[in-house]
Protein backbone atom coordinates (compact mmCIF):
# COMPACT_ATOMS: atom_id res chain seq x y z
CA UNK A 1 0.00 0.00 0.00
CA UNK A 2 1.40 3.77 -0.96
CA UNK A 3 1.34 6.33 1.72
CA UNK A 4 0.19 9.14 0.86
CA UNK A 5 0.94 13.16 2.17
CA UNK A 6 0.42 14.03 5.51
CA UNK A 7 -1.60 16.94 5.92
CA UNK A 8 -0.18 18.97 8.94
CA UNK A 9 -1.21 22.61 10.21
CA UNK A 10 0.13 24.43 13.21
CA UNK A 11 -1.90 26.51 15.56
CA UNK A 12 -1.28 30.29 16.98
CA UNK A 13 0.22 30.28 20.43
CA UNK A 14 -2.42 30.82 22.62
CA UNK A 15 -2.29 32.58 25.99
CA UNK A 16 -2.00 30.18 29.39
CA UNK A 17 -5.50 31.17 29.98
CA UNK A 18 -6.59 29.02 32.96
CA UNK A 19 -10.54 29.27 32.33
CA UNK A 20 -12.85 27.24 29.61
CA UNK A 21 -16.08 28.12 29.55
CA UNK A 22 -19.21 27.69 27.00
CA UNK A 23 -20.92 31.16 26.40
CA UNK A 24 -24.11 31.62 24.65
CA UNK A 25 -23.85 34.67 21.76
CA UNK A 26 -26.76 35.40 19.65
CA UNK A 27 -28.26 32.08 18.64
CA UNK A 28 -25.31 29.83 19.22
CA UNK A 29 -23.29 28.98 21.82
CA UNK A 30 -19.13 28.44 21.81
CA UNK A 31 -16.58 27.57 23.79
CA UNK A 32 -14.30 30.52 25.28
CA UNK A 33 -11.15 30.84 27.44
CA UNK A 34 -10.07 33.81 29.32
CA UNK A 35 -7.72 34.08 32.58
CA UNK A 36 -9.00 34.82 36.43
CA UNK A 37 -10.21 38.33 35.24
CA UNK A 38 -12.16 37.61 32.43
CA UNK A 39 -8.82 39.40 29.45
CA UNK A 40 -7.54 37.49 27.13
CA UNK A 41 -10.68 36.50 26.15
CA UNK A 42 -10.00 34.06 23.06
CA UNK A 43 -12.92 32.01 21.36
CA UNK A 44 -11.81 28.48 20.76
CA UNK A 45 -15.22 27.70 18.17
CA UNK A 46 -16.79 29.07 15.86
CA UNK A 47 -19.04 26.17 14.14
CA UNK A 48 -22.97 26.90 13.71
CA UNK A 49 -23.42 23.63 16.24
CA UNK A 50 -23.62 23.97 19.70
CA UNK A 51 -20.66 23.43 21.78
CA UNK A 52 -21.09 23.43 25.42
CA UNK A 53 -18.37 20.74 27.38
CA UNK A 54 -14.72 22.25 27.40
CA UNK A 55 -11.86 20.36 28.57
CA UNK A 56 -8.68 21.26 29.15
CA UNK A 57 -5.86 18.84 28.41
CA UNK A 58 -3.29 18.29 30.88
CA UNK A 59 -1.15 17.74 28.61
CA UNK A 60 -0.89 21.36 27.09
CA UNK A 61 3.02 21.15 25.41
CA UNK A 62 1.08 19.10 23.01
CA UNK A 63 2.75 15.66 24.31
CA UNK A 64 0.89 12.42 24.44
CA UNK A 65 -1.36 13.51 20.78
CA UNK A 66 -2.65 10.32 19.66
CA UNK A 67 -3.89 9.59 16.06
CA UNK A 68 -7.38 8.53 16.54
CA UNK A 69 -8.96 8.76 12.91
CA UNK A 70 -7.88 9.54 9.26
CA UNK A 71 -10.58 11.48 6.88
CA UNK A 72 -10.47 9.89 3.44
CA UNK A 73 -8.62 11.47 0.81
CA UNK A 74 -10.56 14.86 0.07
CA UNK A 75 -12.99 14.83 2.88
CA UNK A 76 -12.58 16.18 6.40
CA UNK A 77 -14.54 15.20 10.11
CA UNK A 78 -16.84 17.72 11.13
CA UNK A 79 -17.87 16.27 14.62
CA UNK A 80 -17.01 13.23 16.36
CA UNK A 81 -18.78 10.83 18.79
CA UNK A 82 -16.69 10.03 21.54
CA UNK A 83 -18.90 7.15 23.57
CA UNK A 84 -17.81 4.50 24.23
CA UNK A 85 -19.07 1.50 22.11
CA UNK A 86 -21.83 -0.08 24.06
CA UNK A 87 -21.11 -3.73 25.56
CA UNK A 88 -23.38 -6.70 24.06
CA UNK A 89 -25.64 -8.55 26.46
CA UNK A 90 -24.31 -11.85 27.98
């Protein structure tokens, strides 16, 4: 089997803002990080779906990234379900 190109991006630094929070604007509702004082407000989504369950990895260098998925070739994940796959009866 060929490989074929990775696709790789890098992100903006960010600040070490120690808050996540979900916060309703207009008719949608994204998720937000800001320090103790409420500056450096940065908005961490901006799709037209609801997002309302931040987490904050403890692993913020960016260590410990694990591939979970690969889009096929000209297509891209919008969303992701993250339960676990449910255990069939005994």
């Amino acid at each position: 089997m060929k490989r074929r190109a990775v696709w790789s991006f890098q992100t903006r630094a960010l600040p070490d803002n120690r808050y996540l929070y979900a916060r309703a604007v207009g008719n949608n509702t994204d998720i937000y990080s800001s320090n103790e004082t409420g500056a450096n407000l940065v908005r961490l989504t901006s799709a037209m779906t609801v997002e309302t369950a931040p987490q904050l990895s403890p692993n913020r260098d960016g260590t410990g990234l694990t591939l979970l998925a690969t889009a096929p070739a000209g297509r891209h994940f919008r969303e992701c379900d993250w339960r676990p796959p449910s255990k069939a009866a005994a």
